[in-house]
Protein backbone atom coordinates (compact mmCIF):
# COMPACT_ATOMS: atom_id res chain seq x y z
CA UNK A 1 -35.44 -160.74 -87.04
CA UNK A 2 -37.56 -157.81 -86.40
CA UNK A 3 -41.08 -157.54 -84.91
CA UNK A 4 -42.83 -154.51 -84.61
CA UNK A 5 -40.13 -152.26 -82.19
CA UNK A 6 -38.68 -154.64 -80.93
CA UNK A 7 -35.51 -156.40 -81.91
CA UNK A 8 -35.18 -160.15 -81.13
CA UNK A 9 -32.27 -162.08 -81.45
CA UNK A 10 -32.00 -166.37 -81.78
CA UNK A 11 -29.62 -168.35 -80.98
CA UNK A 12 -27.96 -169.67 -84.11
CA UNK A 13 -28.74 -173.70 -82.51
CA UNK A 14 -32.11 -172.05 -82.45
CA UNK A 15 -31.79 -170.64 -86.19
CA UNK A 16 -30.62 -174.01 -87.12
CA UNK A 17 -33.28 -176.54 -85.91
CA UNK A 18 -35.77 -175.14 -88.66
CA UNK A 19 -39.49 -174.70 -89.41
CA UNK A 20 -40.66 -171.98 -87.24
CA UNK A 21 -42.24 -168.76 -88.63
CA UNK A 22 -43.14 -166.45 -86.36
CA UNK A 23 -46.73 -165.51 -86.86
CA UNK A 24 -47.35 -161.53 -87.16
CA UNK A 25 -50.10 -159.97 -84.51
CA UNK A 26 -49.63 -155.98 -84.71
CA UNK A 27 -52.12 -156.52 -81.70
CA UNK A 28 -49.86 -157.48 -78.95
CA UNK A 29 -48.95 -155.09 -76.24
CA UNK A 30 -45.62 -155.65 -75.99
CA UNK A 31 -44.56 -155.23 -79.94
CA UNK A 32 -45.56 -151.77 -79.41
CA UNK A 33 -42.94 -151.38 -76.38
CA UNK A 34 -39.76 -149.02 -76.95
CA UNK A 35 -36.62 -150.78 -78.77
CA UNK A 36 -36.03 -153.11 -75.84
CA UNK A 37 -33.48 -155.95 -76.76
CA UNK A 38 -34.65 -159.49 -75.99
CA UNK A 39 -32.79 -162.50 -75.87
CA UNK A 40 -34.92 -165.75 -76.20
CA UNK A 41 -34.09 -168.75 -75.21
CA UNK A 42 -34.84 -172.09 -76.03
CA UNK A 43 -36.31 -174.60 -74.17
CA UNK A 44 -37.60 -178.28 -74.63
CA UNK A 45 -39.49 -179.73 -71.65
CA UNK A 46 -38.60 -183.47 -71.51
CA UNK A 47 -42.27 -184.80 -69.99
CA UNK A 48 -44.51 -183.26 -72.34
CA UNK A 49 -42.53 -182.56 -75.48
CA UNK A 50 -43.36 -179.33 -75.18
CA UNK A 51 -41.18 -176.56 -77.09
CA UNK A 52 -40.75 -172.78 -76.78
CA UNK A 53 -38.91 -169.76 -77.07
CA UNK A 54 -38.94 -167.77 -73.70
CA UNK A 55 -38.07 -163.90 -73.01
CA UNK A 56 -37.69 -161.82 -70.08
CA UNK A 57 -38.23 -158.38 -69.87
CA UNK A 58 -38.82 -155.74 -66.79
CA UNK A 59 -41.84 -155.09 -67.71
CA UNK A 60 -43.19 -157.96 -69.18
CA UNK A 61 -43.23 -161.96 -68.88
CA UNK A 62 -43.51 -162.94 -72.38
CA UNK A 63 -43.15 -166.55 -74.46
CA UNK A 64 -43.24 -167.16 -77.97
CA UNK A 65 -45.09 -171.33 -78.17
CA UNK A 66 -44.69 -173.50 -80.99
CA UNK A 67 -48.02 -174.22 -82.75
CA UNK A 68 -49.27 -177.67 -83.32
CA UNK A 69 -49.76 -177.25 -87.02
CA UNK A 70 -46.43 -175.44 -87.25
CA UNK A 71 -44.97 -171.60 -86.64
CA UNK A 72 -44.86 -169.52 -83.65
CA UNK A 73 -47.09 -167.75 -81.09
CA UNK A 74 -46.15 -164.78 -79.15
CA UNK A 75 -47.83 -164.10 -76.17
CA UNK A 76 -47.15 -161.98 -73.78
CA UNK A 77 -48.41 -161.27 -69.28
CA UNK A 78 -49.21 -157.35 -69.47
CA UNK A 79 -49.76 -154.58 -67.02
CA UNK A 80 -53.49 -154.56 -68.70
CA UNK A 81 -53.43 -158.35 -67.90
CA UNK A 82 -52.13 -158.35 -64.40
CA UNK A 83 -54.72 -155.40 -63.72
CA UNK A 84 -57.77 -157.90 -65.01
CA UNK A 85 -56.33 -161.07 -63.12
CA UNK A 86 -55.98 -158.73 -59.58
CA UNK A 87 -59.05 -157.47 -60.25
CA UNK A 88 -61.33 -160.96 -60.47
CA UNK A 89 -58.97 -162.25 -57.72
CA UNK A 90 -59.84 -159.91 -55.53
CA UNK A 91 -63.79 -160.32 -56.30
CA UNK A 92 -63.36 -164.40 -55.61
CA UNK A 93 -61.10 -164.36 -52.83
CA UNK A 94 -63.65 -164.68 -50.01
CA UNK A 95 -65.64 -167.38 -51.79
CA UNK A 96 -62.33 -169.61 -52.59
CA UNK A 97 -63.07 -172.60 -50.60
CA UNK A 98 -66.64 -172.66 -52.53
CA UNK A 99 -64.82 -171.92 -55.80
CA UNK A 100 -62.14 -174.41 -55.56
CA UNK A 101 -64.34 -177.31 -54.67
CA UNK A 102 -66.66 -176.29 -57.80
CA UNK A 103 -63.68 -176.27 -60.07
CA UNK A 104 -62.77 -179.60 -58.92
CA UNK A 105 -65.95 -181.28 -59.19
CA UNK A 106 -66.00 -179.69 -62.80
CA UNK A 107 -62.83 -181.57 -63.74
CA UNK A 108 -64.57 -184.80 -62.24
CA UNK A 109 -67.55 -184.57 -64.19
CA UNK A 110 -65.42 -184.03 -67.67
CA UNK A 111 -62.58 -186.26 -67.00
CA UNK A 112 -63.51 -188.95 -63.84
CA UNK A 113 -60.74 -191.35 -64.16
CA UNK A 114 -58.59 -188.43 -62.59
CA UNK A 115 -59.92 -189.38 -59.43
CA UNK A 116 -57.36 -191.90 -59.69
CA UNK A 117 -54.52 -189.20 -59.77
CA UNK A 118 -55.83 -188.59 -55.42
CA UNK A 119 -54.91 -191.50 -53.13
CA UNK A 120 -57.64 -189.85 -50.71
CA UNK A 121 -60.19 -190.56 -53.13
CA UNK A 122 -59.69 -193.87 -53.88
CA UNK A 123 -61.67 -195.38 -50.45
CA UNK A 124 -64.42 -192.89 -50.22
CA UNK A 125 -67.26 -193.48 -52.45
CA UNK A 126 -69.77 -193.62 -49.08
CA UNK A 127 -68.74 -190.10 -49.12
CA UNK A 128 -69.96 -187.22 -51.63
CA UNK A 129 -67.29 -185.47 -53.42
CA UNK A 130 -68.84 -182.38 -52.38
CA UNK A 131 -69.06 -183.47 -48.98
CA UNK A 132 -65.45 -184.67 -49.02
CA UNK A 133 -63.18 -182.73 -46.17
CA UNK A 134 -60.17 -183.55 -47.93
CA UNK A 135 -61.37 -182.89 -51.17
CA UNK A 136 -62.62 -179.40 -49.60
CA UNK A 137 -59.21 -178.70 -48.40
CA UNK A 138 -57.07 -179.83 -51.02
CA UNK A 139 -59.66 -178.02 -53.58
CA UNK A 140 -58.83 -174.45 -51.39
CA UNK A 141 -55.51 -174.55 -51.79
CA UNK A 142 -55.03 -175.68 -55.08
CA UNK A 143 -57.34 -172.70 -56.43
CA UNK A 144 -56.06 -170.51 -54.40
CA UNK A 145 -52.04 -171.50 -55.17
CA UNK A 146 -53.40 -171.22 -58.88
CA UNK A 147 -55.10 -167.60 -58.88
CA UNK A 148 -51.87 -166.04 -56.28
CA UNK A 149 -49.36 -167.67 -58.58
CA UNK A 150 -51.29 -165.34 -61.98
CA UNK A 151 -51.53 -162.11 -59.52
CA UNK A 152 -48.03 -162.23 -58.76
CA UNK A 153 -46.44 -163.00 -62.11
CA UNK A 154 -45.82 -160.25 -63.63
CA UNK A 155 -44.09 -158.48 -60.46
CA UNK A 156 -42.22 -161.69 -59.83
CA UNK A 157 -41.34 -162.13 -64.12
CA UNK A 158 -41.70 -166.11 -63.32
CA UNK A 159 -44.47 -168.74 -62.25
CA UNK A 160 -44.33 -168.59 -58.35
CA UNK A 161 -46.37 -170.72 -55.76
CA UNK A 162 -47.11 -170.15 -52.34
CA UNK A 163 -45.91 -172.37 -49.66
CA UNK A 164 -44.87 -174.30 -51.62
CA UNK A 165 -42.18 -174.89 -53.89
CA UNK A 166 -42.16 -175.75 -58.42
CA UNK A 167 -39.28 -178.83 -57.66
CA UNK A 168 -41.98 -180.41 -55.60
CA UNK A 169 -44.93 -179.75 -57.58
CA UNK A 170 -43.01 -181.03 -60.84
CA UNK A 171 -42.05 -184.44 -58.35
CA UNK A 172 -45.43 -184.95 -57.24
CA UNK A 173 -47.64 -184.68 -60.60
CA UNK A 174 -44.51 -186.74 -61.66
CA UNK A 175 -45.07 -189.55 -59.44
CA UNK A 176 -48.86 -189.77 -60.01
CA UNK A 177 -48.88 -189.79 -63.82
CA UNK A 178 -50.00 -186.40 -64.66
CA UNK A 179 -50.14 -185.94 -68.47
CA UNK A 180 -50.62 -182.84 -70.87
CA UNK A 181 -54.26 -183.80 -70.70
CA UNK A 182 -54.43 -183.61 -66.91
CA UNK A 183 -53.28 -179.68 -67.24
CA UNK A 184 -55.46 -179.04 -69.98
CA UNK A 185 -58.79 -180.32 -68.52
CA UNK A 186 -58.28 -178.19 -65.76
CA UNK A 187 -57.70 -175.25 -67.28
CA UNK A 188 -60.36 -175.29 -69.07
CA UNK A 189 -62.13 -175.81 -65.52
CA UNK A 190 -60.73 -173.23 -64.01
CA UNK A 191 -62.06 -170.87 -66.73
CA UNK A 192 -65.56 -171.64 -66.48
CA UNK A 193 -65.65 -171.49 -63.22
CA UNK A 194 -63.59 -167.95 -63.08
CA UNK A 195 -66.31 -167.37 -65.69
CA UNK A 196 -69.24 -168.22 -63.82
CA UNK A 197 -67.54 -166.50 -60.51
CA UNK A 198 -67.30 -162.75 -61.97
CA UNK A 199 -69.83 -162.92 -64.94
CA UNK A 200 -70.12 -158.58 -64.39
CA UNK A 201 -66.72 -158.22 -65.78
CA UNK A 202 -65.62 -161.24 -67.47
CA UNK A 203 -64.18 -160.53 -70.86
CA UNK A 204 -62.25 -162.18 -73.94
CA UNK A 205 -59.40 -160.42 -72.56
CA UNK A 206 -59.92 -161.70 -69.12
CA UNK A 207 -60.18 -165.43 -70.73
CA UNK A 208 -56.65 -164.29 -72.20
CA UNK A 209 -55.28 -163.07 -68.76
CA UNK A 210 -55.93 -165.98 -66.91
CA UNK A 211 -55.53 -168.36 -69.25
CA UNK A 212 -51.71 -167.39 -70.11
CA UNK A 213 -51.11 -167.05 -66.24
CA UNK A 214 -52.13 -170.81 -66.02
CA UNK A 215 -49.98 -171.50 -69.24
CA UNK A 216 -46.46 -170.37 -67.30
CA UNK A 217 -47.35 -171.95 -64.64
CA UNK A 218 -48.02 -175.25 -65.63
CA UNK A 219 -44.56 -174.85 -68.03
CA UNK A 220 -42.98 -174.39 -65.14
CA UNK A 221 -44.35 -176.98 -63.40
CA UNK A 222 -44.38 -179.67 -66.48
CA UNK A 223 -39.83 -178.52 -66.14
CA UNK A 224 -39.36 -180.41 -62.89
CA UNK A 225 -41.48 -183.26 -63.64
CA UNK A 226 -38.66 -186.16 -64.49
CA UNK A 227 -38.92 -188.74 -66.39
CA UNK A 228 -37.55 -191.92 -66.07
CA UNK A 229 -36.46 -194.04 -68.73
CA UNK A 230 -39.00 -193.61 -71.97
CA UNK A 231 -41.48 -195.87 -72.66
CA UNK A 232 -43.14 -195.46 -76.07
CA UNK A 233 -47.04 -196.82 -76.38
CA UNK A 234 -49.33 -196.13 -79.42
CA UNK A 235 -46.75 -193.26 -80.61
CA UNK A 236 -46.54 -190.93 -77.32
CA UNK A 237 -44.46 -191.26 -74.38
CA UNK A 238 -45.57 -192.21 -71.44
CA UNK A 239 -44.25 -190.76 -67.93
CA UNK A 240 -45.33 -193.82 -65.90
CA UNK A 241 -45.16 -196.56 -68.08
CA UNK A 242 -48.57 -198.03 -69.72
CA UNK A 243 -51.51 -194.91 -69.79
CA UNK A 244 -54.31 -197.12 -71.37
CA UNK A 245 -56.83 -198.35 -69.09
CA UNK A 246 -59.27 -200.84 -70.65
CA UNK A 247 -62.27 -201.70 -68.57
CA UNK A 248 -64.38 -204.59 -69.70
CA UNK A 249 -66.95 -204.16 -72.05
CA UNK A 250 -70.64 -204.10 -70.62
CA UNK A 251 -69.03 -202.82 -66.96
CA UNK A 252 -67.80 -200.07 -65.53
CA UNK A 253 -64.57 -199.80 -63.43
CA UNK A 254 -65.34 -198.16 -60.14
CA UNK A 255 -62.39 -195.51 -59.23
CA UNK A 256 -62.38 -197.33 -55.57
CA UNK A 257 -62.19 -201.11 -57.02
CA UNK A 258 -64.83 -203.56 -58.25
CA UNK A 259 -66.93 -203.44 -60.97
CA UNK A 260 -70.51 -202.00 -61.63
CA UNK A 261 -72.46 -203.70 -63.86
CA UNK A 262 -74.93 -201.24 -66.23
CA UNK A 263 -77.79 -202.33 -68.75
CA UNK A 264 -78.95 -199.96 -71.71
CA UNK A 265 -83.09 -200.72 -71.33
CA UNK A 266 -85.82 -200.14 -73.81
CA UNK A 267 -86.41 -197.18 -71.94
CA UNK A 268 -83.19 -195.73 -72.46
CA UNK A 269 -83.06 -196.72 -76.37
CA UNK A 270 -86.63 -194.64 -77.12
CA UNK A 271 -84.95 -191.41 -75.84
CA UNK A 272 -81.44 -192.62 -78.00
CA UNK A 273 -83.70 -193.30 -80.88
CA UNK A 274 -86.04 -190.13 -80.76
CA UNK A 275 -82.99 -187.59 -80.02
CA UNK A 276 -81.18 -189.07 -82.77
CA UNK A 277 -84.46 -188.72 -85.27
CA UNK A 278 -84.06 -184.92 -84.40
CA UNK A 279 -80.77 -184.27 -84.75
CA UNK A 280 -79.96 -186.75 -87.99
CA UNK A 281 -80.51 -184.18 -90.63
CA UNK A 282 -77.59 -182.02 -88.83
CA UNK A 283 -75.16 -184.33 -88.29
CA UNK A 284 -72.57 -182.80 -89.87
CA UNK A 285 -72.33 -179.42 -88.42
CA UNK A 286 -73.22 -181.02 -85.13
CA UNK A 287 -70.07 -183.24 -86.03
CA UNK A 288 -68.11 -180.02 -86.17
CA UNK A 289 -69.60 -178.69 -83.09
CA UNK A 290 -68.39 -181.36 -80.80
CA UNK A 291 -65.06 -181.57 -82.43
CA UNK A 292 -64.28 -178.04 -81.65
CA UNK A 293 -65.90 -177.93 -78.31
CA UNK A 294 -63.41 -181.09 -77.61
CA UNK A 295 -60.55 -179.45 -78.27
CA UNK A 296 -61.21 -176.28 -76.85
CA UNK A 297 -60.09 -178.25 -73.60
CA UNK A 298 -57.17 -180.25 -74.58
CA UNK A 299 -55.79 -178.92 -78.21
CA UNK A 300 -53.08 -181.27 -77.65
CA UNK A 301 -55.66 -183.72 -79.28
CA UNK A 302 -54.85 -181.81 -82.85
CA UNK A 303 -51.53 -183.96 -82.53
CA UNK A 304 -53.47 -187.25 -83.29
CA UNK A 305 -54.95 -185.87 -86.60
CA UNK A 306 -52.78 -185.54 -89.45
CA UNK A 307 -55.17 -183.50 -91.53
CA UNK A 308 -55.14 -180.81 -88.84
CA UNK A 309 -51.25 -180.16 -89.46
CA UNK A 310 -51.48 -178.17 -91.82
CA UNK A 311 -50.94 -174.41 -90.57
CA UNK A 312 -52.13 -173.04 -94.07
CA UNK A 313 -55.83 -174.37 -93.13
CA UNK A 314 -57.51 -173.11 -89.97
CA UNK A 315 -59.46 -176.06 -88.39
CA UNK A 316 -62.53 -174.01 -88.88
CA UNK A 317 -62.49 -174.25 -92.68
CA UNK A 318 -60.71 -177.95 -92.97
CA UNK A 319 -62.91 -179.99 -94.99
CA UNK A 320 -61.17 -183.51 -94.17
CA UNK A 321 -62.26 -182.42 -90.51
CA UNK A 322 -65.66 -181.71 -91.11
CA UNK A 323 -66.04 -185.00 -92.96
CA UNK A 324 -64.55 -187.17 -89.98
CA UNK A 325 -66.42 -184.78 -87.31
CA UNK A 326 -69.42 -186.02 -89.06
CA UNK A 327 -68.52 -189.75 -89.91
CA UNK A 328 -67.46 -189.96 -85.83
CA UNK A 329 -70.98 -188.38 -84.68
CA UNK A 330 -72.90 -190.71 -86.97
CA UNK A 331 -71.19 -193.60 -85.88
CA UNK A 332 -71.21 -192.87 -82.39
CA UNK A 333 -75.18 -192.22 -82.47
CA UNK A 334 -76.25 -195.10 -84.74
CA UNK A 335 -74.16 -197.44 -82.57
CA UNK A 336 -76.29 -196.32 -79.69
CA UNK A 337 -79.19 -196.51 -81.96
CA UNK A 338 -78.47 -200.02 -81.99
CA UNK A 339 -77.01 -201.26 -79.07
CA UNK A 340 -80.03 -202.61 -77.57
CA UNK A 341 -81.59 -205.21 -80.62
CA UNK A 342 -78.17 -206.06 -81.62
CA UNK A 343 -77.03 -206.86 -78.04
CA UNK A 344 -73.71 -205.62 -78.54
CA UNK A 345 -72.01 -202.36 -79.51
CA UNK A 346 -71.40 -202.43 -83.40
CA UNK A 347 -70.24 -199.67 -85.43
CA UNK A 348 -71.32 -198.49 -89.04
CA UNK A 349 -68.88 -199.12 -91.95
CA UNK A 350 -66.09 -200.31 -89.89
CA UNK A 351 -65.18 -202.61 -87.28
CA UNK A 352 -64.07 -202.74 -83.67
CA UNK A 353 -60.46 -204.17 -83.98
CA UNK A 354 -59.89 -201.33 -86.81
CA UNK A 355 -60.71 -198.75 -84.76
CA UNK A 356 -59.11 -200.10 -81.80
CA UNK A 357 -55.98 -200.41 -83.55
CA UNK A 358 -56.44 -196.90 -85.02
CA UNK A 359 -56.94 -195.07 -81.41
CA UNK A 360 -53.90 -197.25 -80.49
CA UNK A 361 -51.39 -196.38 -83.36
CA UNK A 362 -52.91 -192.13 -82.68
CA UNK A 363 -51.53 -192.61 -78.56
CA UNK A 364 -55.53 -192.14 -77.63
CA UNK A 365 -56.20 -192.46 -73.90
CA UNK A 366 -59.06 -192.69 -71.41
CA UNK A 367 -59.14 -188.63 -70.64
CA UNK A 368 -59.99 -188.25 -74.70
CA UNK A 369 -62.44 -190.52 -74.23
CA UNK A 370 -64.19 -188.77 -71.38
CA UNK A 371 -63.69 -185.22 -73.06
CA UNK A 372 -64.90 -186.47 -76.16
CA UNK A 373 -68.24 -187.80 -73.70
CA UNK A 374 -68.49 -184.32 -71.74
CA UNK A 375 -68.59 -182.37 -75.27
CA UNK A 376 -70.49 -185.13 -77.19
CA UNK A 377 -73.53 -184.82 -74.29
CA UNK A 378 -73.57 -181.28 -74.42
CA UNK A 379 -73.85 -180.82 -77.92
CA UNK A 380 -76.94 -182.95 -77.89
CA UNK A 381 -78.38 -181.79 -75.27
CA UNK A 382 -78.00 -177.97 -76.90
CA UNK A 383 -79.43 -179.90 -80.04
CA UNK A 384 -82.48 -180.81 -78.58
CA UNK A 385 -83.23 -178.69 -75.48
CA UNK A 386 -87.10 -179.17 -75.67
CA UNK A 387 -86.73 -183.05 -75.03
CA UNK A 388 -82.98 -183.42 -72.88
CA UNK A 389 -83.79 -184.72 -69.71
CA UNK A 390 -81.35 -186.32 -66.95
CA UNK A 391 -82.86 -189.71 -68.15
CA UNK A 392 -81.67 -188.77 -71.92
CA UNK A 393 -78.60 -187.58 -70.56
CA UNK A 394 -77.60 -191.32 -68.80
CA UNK A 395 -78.83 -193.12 -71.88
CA UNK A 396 -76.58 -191.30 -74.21
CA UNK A 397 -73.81 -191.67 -71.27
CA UNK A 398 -74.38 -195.39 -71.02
CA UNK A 399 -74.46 -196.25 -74.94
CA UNK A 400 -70.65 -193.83 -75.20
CA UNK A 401 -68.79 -196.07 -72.47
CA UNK A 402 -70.23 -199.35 -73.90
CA UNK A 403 -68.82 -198.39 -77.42
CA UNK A 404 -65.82 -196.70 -75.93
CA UNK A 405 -65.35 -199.95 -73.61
CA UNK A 406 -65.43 -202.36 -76.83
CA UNK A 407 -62.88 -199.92 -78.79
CA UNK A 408 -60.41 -199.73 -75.57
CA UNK A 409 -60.82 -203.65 -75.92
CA UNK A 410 -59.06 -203.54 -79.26
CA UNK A 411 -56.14 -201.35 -78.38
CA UNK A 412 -53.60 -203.60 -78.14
CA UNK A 413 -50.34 -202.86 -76.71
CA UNK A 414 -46.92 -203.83 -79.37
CA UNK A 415 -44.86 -206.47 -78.47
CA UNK A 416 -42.34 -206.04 -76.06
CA UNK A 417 -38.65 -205.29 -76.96
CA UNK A 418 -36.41 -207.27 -75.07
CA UNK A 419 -33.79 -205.30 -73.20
């Protein structure tokens, strides 16, 4: 097949396995190169599923992804992409140790069960995250290793990482459960807080820059992450074995052990009740709002909705979406609405065990949860500026992981097949 002036050959095992289209952007850089000949390959990374036709060229590191809802990106690590990474790099480098410890604590506050994922975290909740040395340090060079590995890609024409080496990396997010989820939360950290860093020269096409320098990088680390024998729960595979972690309802698992026990007060259900009064009437496109904001950081999450498939409808304009972006919101707000007089979480035209079974049978896990959380409080609080307060903010918090705690409750694991 042809694209633009450039001539790209497929394997015929390639040709063969069917249903990808490659999808036509004039716009890229490196369709406009002279007739250079490019041989993809293909490439199926056993951890994450993940899929995608790969091609070197001298003056490019390019990669062609499969979509979620079907066909082909192309993507391409430019000269004009190299020049924008260097350039922010280069702007952030002295204030790295700051940086990487903000980027950290910003994966924390949208997905806190990865805590979990850092054995020196575990035994230190008398100290501050922020104040944490190791923490600090490990925060340095993981920003760091992250920003050197984009500014050298394109000269290298791989992922690289400084002292350090991808076989170990793969091992080690191997051996403490990382999943695709893991990778995407903290991209989408790492972008804000590039964002926030160099706010003078950000740009869409800086976004771009980075974010496809992350991409390759992560592929390449996701390749030496091994699995061991497959273990299928709720329709997705696991790496380690079981990845649903139900706390009990009414409490709150503490990330170093024990429990902490949290009431929703009368206090806390007048703010519920008059934020939800406001925002009622736009329930729907708020719906939307937080749907999209939620997968902006892990569009994995597509995968569990079959209406979202479809590559002939963009999410945008999907009306099955907006209908259960707006179902979800209601029911998530009324239960809080709620929770105090009826003493329990409930939920509005449906029931827990339903919708525990649901999440089950879709593979959901405790980082959506907490995404869904970080993008749910934020869209309220951008609903109703004028009365969002940190008091608001905890009540809305409080009523989520009570009716996410009773769901998680529900999601029972299949029975066991005997070896």
């Amino acid at each position: 097949m042809e694209a633009g002036s450039i001539r790209t050959t497929v394997s015929q095992k390639v040709a063969r396995s069917g249903n990808f289209a490659l999808q036509k952007n004039s716009s890229l850089p490196f369709l406009r190169l002279n007739n250079n000949f490019n041989q993809l390959s293909w490439i199926k990374r056993q951890v994450s599923a993940s899929q995608g036709l790969f091609c070197q060229n001298p003056r490019l590191n390019s990669s062609v992804s499969k979509r979620i809802n079907g066909g082909l990106v192309v993507k391409a690590f430019t000269e004009e992409h190299e020049a924008l990474v260097v350039k922010s790099w280069n702007v952030m480098k002295k204030n790295a140790s700051e940086l990487g410890l903000k980027f950290f604590l910003r994966v924390f506050e949208i997905a806190p069960t990865a805590k979990k994922l850092f054995s020196f975290l575990r035994d230190s909740d008398d100290v501050p995250l922020n104040r944490n040395p190791k923490l600090k340090a490990h925060a340095l060079t993981v920003f760091s290793m992250t920003c050197e590995s984009a500014v050298n890609l394109r000269k290298a024409g791989k992922a690289t990482v400084k002292d350090s080496n991808l076989k170990d990396m793969g091992e080690t997010h191997f051996k403490y459960g990382v999943v695709d989820e893991h990778f995407e939360v903290v991209r989408f950290a790492l972008l804000e807080t590039i964002k926030e860093a160099v706010p003078e020269i950000w740009s869409e096409e800086m976004k771009e820059a980075w974010k496809e320098a992350y991409d390759q990088l992560v592929a390449a680390i996701k390749e030496q992450m091994k699995p061991p024998a497959q273990l299928t729960v709720g329709g997705r595979d696991t790496a380690m074995g079981e990845n649903i972690r139900i706390p009990q309802s009414g409490f709150s698992e503490r990330i170093s052990g024990g429990l902490a026990v949290k009431a929703f007060t009368e206090e806390q259900e007048a703010l519920v009740v008059r934020s939800w009064n406001a925002m009622k009437k736009d329930a729907p496109e708020l719906g939307l709002k937080c749907f999209f904001r939620a997968i902006e950081i892990i569009p994995t999450a597509q995968k569990m909705f079959s209406f979202l498939r479809d590559p002939g409808v963009p999410p945008e304009k999907n009306p099955k979406l907006r209908a259960h972006a707006s179902t979800v919101f209601s029911i998530i707000c009324e239960s809080a609405v709620n929770l105090r007089k009826a003493g329990k979480v409930t939920v509005k035209d449906s029931n827990l065990k339903h919708l525990g079974e649901v999440h089950f049978k879709y593979g959901a896990i405790d980082e959506h949860f907490e995404v869904l959380r970080f993008k749910l409080l934020e869209t309220i609080r951008d609903a109703v500026p004028e009365m969002w307060s940190p008091e608001m903010k905890e009540a809305w918090k409080e009523a989520y992981d009570q009716l996410a705690a009773a769901i998680k409750e529900q999601m029972k694991p299949p029975t066991q097949v005997p070896q």
